[in-house]
Protein backbone atom coordinates (compact mmCIF):
# COMPACT_ATOMS: atom_id res chain seq x y z
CA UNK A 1 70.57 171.38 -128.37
CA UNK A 2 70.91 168.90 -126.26
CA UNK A 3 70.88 168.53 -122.45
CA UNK A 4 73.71 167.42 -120.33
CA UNK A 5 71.65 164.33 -118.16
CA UNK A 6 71.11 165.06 -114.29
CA UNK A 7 71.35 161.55 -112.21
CA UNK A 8 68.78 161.63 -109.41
CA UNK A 9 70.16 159.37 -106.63
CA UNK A 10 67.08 158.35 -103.92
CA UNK A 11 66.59 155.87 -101.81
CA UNK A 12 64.99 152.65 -103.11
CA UNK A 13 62.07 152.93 -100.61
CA UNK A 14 61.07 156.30 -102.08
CA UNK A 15 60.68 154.60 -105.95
CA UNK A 16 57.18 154.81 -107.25
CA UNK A 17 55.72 157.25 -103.89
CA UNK A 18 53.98 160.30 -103.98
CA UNK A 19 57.47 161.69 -103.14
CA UNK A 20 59.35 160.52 -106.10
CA UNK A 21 56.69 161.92 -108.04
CA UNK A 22 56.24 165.05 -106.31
CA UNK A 23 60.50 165.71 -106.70
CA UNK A 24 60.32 164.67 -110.36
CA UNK A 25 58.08 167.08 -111.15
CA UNK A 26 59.99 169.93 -109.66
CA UNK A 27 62.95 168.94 -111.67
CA UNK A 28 61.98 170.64 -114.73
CA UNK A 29 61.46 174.05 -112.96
CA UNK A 30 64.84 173.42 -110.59
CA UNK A 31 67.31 172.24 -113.33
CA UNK A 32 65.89 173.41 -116.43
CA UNK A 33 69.34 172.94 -118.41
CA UNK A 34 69.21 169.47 -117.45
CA UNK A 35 67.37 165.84 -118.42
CA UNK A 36 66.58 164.03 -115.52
CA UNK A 37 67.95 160.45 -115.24
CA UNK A 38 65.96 158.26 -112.69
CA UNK A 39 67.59 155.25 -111.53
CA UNK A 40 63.28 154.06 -111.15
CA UNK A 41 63.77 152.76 -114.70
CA UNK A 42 63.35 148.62 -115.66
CA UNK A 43 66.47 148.71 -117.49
CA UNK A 44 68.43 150.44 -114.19
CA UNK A 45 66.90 147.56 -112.66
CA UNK A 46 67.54 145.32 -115.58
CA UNK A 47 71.42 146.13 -115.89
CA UNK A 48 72.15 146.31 -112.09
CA UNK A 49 70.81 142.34 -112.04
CA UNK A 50 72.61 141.65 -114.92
CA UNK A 51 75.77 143.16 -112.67
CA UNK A 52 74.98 141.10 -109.82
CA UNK A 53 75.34 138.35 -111.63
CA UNK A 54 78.20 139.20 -113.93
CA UNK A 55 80.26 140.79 -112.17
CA UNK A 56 79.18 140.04 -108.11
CA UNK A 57 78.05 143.72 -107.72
CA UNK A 58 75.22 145.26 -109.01
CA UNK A 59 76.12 148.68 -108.41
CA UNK A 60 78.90 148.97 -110.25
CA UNK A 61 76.12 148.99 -113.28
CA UNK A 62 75.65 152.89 -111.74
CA UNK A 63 79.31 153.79 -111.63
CA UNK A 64 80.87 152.33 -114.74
CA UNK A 65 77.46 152.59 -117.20
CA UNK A 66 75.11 155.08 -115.89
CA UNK A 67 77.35 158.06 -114.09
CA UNK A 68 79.82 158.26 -116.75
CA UNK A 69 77.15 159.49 -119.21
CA UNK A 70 75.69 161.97 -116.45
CA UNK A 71 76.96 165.78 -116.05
CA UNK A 72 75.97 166.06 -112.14
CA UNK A 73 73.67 165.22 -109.72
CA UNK A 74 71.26 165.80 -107.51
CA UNK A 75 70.49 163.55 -104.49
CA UNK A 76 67.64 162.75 -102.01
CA UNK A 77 69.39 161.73 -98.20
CA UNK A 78 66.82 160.16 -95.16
CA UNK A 79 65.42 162.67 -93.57
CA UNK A 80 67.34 162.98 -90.93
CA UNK A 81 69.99 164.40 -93.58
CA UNK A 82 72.19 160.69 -93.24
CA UNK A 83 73.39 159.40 -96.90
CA UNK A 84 72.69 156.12 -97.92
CA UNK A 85 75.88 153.91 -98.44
CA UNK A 86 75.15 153.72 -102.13
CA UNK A 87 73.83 157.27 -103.19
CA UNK A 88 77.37 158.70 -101.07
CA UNK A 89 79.31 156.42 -103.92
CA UNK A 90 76.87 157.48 -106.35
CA UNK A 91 77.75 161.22 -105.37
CA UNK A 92 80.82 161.02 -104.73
CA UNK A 93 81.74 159.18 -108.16
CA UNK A 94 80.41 162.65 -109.67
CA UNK A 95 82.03 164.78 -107.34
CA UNK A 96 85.30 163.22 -107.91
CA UNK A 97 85.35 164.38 -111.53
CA UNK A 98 84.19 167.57 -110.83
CA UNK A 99 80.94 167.69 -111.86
CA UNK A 100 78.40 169.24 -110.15
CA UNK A 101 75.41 167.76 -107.08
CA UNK A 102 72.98 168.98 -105.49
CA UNK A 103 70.96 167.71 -101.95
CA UNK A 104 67.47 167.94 -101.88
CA UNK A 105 66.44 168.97 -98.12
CA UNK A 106 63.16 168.70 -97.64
CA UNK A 107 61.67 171.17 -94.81
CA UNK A 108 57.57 170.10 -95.01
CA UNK A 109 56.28 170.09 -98.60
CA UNK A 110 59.03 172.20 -99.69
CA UNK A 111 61.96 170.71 -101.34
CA UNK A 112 65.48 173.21 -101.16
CA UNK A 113 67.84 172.36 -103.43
CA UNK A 114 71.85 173.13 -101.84
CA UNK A 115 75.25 172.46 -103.67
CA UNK A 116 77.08 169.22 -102.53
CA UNK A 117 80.74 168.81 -102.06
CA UNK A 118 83.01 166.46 -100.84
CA UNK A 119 83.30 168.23 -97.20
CA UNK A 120 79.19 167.09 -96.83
CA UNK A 121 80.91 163.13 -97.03
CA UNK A 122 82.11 163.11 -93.06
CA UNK A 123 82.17 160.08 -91.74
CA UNK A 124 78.87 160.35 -89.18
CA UNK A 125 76.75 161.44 -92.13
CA UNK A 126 77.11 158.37 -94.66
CA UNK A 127 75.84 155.37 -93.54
CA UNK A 128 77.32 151.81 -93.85
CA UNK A 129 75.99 149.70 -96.35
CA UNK A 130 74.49 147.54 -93.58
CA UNK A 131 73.09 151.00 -91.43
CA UNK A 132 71.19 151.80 -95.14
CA UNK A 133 69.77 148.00 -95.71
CA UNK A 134 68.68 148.04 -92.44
CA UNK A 135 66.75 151.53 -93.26
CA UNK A 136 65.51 150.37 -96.49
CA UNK A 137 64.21 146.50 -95.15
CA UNK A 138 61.87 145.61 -92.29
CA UNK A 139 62.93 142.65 -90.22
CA UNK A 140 61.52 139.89 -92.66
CA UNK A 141 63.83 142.07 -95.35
CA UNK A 142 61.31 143.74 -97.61
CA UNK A 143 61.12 146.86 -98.57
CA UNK A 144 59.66 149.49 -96.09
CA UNK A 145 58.32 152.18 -97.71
């Protein structure tokens, strides 16, 4: 049998932390039906460059290639429960075919795991792309993690 694939949208500053791993490894015990698919892969990385410089946008690697072979979701906001610009399109681009998401809220070293719908997309709860770079990048523009 095999397993419909589950996309796990984060934020880039969470890739390769004790958080990442930490949700990863609850994943088999949440969504047992399911195989994970991390976007913390080298060939995510690999086709979303290869994007950029095809095609001017990177993440439309994620919506045309990677989401169309997923069954649902299951995303990771900030912690203050904002979405970043591009894991709201990456949910959303699910949502709009009908397939199922989840939100991980994390309350201390717990992780809950709700359903996600379209009514959790209001405007003051996704962020701009500009409002998540600005998250994701200290003020020389690397990655704060």
């Amino acid at each position: 049998m095999t397993r419909d694939k589950l996309y796990f949208g984060h934020p880039i500053n969470t890739y390769n932390t004790s958080l990442e791993l930490e949700l990863l490894s609850l994943m088999p015990d949440l969504f047992p039906m399911w195989e994970i698919e991390n976007p913390n892969q080298q060939k995510h990385q690999d086709g979303y460059k290869k994007f950029g410089e095809e095609k001017g946008n990177g993440m439309l690697y994620f919506t045309e290639v990677v989401l169309p072979a997923c069954g649902g979701g299951v995303f990771l906001p900030f912690r203050d429960g904002k979405l970043g610009a591009g894991i709201a399109k990456e949910a959303l681009c699910l949502l709009d075919k009908d397939l199922p998401c989840w939100e991980i809220a994390l309350k201390g070293a717990l992780a809950v795991v709700m359903d996600l719908s379209k009514d959790d997309f209001m405007e003051d709860r996704v962020l701009s792309v500009e409002e998540t770079r600005a998250r994701l990048r200290d003020a020389e523009g690397n990655l704060s993690i």
